[in-house]
Protein backbone atom coordinates (compact mmCIF):
# COMPACT_ATOMS: atom_id res chain seq x y z
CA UNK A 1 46.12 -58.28 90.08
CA UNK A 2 43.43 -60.79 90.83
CA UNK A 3 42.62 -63.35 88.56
CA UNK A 4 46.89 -63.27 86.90
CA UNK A 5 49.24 -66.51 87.20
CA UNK A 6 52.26 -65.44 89.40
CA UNK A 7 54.17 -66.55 85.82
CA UNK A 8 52.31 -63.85 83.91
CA UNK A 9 53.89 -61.11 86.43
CA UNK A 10 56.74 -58.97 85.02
CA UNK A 11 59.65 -58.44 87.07
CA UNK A 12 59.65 -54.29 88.70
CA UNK A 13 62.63 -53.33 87.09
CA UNK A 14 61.23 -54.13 83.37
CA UNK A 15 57.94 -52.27 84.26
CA UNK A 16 59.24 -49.18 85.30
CA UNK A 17 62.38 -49.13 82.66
CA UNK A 18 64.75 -48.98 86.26
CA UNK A 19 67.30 -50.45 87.81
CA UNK A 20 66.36 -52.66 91.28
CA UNK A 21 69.19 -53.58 94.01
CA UNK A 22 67.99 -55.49 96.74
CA UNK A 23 69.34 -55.64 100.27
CA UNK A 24 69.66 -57.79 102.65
CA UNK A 25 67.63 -56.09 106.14
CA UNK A 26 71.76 -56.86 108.07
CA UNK A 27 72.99 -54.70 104.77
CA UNK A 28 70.51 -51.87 105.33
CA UNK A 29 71.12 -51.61 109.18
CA UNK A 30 74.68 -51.69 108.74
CA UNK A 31 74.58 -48.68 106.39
CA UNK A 32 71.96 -46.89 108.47
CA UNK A 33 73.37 -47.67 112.40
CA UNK A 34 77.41 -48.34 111.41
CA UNK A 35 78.75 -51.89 111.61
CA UNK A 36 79.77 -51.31 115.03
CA UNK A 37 83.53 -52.17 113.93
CA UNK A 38 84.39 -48.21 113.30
CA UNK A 39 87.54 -47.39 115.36
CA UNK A 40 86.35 -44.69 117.51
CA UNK A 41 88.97 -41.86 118.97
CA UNK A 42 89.15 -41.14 122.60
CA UNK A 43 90.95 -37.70 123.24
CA UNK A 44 91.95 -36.70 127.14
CA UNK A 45 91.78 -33.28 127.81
CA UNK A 46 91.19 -33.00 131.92
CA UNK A 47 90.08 -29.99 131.62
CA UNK A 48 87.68 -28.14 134.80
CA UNK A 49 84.13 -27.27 133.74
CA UNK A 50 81.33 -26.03 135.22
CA UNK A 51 78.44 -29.03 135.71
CA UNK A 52 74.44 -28.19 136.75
CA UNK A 53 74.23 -31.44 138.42
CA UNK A 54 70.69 -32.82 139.57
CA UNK A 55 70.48 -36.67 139.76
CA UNK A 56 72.79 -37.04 137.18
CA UNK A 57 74.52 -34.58 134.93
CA UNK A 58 71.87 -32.06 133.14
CA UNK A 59 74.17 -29.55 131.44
CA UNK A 60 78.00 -28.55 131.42
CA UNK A 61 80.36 -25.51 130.09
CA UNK A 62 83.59 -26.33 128.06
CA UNK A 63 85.45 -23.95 126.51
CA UNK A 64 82.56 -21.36 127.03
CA UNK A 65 79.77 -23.47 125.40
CA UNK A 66 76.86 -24.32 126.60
CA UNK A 67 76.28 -28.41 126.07
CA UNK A 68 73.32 -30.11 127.14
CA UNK A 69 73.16 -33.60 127.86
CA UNK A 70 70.55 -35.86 125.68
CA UNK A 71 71.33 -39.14 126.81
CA UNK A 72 73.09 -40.88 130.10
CA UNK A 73 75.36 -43.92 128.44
CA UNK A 74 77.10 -44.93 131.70
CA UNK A 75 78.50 -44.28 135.23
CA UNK A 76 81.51 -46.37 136.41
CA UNK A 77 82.22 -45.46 140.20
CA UNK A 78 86.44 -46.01 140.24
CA UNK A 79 88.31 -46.18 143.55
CA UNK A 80 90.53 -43.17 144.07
CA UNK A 81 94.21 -44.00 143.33
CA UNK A 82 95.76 -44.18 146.86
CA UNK A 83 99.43 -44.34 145.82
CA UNK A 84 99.41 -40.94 144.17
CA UNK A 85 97.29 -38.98 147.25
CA UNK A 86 98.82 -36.86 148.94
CA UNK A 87 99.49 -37.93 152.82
CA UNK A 88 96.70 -36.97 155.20
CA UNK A 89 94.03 -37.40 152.10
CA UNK A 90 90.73 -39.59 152.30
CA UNK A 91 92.17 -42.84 150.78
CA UNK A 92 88.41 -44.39 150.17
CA UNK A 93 87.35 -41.50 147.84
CA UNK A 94 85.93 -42.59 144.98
CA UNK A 95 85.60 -41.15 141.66
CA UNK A 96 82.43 -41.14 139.23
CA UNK A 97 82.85 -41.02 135.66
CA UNK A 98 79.62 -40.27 133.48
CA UNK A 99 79.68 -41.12 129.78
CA UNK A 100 76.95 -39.02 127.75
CA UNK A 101 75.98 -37.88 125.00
CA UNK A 102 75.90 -34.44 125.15
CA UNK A 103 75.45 -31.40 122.68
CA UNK A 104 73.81 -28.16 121.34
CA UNK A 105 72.23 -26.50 117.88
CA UNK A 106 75.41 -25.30 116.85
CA UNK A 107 77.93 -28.20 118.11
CA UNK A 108 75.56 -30.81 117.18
CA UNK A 109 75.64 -34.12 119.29
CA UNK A 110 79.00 -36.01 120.57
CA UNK A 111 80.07 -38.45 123.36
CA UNK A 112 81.74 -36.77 126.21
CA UNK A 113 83.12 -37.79 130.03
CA UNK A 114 82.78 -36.05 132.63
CA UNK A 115 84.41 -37.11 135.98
CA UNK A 116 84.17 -35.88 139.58
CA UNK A 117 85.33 -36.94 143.05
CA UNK A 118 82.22 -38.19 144.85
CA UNK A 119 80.88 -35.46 146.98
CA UNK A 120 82.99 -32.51 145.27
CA UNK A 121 82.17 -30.18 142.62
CA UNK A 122 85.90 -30.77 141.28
CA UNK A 123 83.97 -31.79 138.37
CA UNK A 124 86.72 -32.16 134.78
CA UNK A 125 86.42 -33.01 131.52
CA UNK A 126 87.80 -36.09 130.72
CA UNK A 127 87.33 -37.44 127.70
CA UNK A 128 85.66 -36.89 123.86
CA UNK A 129 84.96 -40.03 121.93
CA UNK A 130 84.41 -38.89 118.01
């Protein structure tokens, strides 16, 4: 294209006989990552499950399936609700909640919480955010 006038250039779309949309690069990650404004649904189960458990959650079983965790998204540490405990119970117990993503060939991936009592393997279920 050396030596042609920027004027003499024909637009793409009337070379190739096609049609051209452009994007903006905001358009083109919204499509590809979500706007971030889908409404997400959180459904409690508190179910038990079984948890391998190193430094943080490696793999659980739910519902006899095998799910195994990709990526840590948080831990909150909550305090242990003293007014429902039963008297005679640790009061300053606290609970850990561990949001991952989580998943296997079948199941494909999905956003899960698991909580525990700190210290116990009373490990549950808590959550699935689809």
């Amino acid at each position: 294209m050396a030596g042609r006038a920027l004027a003499d250039l024909q637009p793409l779309d009337e070379l190739s006989g096609a049609r051209v949309k452009v994007f903006s690069l905001e358009r083109v990650f919204e499509f590809v990552f979500g706007s971030g404004n889908e409404e997400k649904t959180v459904r409690t189960y508190q179910e038990p499950i079984a948890v391998r458990f190193g430094e943080a959650p490696e793999q659980f079983i739910w519902r006899g399936r095998l799910l195994l965790v990709k990526e840590i998204q948080s831990l909150v540490r909550q305090a242990a609700p003293w007014w429902r405990a039963p008297s005679g119970e640790n009061l300053l117990q606290e609970r850990e909640v561990w949001r991952l993503e989580a998943g296997n060939g079948v199941l494909g991936r999905g956003v899960y919480e698991l909580a525990r009592t700190v210290g116990a393997e009373d490990w549950v279920l808590q959550a699935v955010v689809d």
